[in-house]
Protein backbone atom coordinates (compact mmCIF):
# COMPACT_ATOMS: atom_id res chain seq x y z
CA UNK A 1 139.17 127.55 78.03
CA UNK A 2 142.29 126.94 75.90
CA UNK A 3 143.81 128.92 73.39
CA UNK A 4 147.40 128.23 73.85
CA UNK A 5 148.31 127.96 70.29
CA UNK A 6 145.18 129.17 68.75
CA UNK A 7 145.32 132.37 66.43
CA UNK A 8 143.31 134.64 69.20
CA UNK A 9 142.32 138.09 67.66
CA UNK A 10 142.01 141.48 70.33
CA UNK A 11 138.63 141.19 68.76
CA UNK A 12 137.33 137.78 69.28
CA UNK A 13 134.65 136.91 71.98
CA UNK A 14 135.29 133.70 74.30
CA UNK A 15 132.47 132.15 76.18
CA UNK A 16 133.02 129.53 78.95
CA UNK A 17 131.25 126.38 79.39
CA UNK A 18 131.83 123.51 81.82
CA UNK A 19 134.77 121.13 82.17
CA UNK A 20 132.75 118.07 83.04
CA UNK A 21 131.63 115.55 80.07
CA UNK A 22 129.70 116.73 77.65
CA UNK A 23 128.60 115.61 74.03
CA UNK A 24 129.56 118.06 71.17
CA UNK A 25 125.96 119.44 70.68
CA UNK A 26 125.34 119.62 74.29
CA UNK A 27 128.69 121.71 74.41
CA UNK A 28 127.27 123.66 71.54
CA UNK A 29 123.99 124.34 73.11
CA UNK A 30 125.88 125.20 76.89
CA UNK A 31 128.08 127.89 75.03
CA UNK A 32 124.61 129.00 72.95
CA UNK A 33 122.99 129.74 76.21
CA UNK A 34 125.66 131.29 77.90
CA UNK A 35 126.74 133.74 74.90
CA UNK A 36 123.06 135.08 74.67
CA UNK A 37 122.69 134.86 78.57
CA UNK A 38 125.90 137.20 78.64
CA UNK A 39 124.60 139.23 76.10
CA UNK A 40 127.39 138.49 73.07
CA UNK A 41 124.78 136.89 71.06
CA UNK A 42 120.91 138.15 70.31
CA UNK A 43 117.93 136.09 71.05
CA UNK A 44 117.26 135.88 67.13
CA UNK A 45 120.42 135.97 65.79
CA UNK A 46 121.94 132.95 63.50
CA UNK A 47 125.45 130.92 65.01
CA UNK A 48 127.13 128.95 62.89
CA UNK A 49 129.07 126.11 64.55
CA UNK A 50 132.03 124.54 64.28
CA UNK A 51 132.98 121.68 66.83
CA UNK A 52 135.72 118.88 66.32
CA UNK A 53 136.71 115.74 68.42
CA UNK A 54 139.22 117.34 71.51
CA UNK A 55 143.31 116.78 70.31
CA UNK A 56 142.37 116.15 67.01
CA UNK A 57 143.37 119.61 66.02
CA UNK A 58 140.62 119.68 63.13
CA UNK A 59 136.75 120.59 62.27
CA UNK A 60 134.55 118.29 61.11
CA UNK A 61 130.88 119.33 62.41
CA UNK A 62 129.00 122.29 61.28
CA UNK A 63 125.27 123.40 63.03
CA UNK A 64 123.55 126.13 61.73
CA UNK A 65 121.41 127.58 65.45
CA UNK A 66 119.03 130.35 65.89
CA UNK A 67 118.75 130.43 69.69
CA UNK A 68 115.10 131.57 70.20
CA UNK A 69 113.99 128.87 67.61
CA UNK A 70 116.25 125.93 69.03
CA UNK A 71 116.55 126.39 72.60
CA UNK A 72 112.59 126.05 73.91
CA UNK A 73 113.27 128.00 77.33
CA UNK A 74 113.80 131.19 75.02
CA UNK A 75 110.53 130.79 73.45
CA UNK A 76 108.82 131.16 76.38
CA UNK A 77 111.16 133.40 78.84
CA UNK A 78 112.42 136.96 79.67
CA UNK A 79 116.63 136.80 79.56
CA UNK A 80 116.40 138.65 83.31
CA UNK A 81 119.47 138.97 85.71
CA UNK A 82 118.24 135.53 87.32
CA UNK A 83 118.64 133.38 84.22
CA UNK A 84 121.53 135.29 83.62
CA UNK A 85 123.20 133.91 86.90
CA UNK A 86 123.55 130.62 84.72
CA UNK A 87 126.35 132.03 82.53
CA UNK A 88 128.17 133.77 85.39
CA UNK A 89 131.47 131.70 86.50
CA UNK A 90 129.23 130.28 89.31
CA UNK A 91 126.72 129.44 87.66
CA UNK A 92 129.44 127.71 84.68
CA UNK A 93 131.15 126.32 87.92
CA UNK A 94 128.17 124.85 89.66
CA UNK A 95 126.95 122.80 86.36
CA UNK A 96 130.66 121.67 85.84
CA UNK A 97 130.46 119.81 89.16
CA UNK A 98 126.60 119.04 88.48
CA UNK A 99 128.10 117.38 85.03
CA UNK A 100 130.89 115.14 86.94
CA UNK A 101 129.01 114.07 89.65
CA UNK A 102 127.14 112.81 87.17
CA UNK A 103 129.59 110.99 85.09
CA UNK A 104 131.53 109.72 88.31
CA UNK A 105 129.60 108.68 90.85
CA UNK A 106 130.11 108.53 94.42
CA UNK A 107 132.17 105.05 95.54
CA UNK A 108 130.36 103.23 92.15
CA UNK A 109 127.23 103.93 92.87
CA UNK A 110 125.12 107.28 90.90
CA UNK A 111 124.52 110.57 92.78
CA UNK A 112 121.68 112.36 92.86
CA UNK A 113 120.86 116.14 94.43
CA UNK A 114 119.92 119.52 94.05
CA UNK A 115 122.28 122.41 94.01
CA UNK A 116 120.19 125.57 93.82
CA UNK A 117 121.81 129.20 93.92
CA UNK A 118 120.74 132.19 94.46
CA UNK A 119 119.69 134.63 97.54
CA UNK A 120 119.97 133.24 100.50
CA UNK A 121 118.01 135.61 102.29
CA UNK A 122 115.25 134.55 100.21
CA UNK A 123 115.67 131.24 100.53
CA UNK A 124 114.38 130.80 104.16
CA UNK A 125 111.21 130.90 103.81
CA UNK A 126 110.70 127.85 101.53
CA UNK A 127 113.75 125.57 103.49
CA UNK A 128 114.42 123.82 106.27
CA UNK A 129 116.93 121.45 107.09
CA UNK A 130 116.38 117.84 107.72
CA UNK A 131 119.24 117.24 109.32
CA UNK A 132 122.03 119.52 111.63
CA UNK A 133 124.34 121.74 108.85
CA UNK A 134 127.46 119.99 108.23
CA UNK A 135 128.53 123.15 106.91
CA UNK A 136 127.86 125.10 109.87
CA UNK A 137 131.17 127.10 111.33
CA UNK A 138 133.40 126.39 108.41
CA UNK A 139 135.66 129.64 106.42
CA UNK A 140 133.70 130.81 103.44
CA UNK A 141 136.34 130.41 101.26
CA UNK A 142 136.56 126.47 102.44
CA UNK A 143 133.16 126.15 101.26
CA UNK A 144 133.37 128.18 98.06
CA UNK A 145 132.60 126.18 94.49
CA UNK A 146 135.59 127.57 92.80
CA UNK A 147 137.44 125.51 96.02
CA UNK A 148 138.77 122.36 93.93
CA UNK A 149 139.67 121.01 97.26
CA UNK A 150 136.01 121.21 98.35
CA UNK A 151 134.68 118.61 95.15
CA UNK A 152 135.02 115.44 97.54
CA UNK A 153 133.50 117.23 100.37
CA UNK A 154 130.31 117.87 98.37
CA UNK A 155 130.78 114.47 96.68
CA UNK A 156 130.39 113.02 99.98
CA UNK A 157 127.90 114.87 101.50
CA UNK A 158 125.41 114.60 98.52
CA UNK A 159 124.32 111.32 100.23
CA UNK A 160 122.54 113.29 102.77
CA UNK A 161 118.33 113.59 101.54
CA UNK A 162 117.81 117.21 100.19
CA UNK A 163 119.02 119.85 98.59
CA UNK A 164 122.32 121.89 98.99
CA UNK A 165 122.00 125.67 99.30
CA UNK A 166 124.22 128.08 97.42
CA UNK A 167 124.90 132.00 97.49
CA UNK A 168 125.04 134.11 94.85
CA UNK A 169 128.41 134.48 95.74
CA UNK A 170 129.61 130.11 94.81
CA UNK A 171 129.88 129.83 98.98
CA UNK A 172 127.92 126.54 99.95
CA UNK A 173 125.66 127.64 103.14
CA UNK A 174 123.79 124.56 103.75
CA UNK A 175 123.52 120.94 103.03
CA UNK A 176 120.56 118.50 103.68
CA UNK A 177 117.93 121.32 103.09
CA UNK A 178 114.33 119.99 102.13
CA UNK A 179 112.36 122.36 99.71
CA UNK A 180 109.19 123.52 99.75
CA UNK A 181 107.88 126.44 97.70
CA UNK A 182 104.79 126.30 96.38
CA UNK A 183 104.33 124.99 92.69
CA UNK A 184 102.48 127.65 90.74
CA UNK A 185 101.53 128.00 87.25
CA UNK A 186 105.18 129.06 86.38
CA UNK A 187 106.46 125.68 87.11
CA UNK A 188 106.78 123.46 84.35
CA UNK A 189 108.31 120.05 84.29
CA UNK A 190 108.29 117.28 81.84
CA UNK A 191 105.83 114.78 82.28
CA UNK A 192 107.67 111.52 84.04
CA UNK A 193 109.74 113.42 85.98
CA UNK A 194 109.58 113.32 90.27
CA UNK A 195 109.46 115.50 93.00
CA UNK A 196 112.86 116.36 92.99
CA UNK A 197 112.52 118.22 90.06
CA UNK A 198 109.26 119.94 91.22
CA UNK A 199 110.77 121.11 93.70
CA UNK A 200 113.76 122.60 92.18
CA UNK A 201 111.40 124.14 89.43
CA UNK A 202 109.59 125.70 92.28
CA UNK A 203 111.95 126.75 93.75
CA UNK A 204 113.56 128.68 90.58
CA UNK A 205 110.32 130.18 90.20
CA UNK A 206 109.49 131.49 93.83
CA UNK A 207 112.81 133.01 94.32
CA UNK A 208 115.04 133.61 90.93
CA UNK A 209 117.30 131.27 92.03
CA UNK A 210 118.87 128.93 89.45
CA UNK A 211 118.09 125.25 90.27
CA UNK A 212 120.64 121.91 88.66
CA UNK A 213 119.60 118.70 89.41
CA UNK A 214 121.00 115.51 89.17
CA UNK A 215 118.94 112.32 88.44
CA UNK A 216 119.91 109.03 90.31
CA UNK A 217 118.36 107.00 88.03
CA UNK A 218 119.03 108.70 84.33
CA UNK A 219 122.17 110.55 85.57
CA UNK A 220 120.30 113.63 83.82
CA UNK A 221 121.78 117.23 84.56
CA UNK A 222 119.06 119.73 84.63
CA UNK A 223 119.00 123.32 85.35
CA UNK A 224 115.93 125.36 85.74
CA UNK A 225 115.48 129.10 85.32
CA UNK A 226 112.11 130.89 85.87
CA UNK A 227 110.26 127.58 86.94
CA UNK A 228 110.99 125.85 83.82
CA UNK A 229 114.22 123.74 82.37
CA UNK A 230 116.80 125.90 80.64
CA UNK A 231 119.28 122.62 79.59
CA UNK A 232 118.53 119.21 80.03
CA UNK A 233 122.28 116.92 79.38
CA UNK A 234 123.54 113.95 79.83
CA UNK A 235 126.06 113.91 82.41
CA UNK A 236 126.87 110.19 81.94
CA UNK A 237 130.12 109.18 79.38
């Protein structure tokens, strides 16, 4: 976040949102989430606003929000240390990438996968891989999230079928990973939407994990807490 410049008080709160392209009330509702997901902002409290175009160096939007009455997922969920993963700098970092994979593609052509982090011990039981782990044997710190150098690596290997598998800790642990928990009442998904996001869902709802998917054909970014979708955006400029 900058603030070079800015007139930044001891007192002020900053919450971080993703690098990759947004739209101004999708960067709105991002920061919403993660203030009250963070705890700097109540469930019912009132948020005024203020965006402007980036470089322009002035305000010209103003939104008044009320989280619980704007943001559906908070109408319906507990704020629990699971959904709060979303607003940790993993969770930020994982939708950043989620957002420009999005926007840019792999060699022209649209990407679309499932990053889903949480425990990996409890993840076994509902994976398995569908093809050897090209991961397998590597550093951790080679195949953390917050490794800029890793981007391309994931970029490429998102054209493998399935899902890639995340620790609570950003480290990648496996790639190519089909998903299977069971779909129980928790799970809810838009009508129209395919397996891929059932499966995510499900998978969010079995195990706490956090779930972003990507959708080949929309270019959609959507993350699901609890079984059902905390943000649905655009990734696409």
């Amino acid at each position: 976040m900058e603030t070079k410049g800015a007139d930044v008080s001891p007192s002020d709160v900053f919450v971080e949102i993703p690098e990759g392209p947004l739209a101004r009330i999708d960067e709105v509702t991002v920061g919403l989430t993660a203030a009250v997901l963070q705890n700097k902002l109540k469930v019912d409290d009132g948020a005024i606003c203020l965006t402007g175009v980036v470089g322009s160096n002035r305000l010209d939007n103003l939104l008044v929000v009320n989280p619980h009455r704007d943001l559906p997922w908070f109408r319906v969920h507990q704020i629990n240390i699971t959904s709060g993963r979303i607003a940790s700098k993993e969770g930020i970092r994982l939708i950043d990438i989620a957002l420009k994979f999005a926007s840019e593609g792999r060699e022209g052509k649209p990407i679309g996968t499932i990053l889903v982090m949480g425990s990996y011990r409890e993840f076994s039981q509902y994976t398995r891989p569908l093809v050897l782990n090209p991961l397998a044997g590597h550093d951790a710190g080679a195949r953390s999230i917050h490794n800029h150098e890793f981007f391309e690596t994931l970029r490429e290997l998102s054209a493998i079928d399935g899902a890639f598998v995340v620790n609570t800790r950003g480290v990648v642990e496996e790639a190519g990973v089909f998903l299977n928990a069971p779909v129980t009442k928790k799970v809810a998904v838009k009508q129209g939407l395919g397996a891929r996001h059932v499966a995510a869902a499900a998978m969010s709802a079995q195990t706490g994990a956090i779930a972003v998917v990507i959708s080949e054909s929309s270019g959609v970014v959507t993350i699901f807490a609890d079984g059902a979708a905390v943000l649905e955006r655009e990734g696409r400029g």
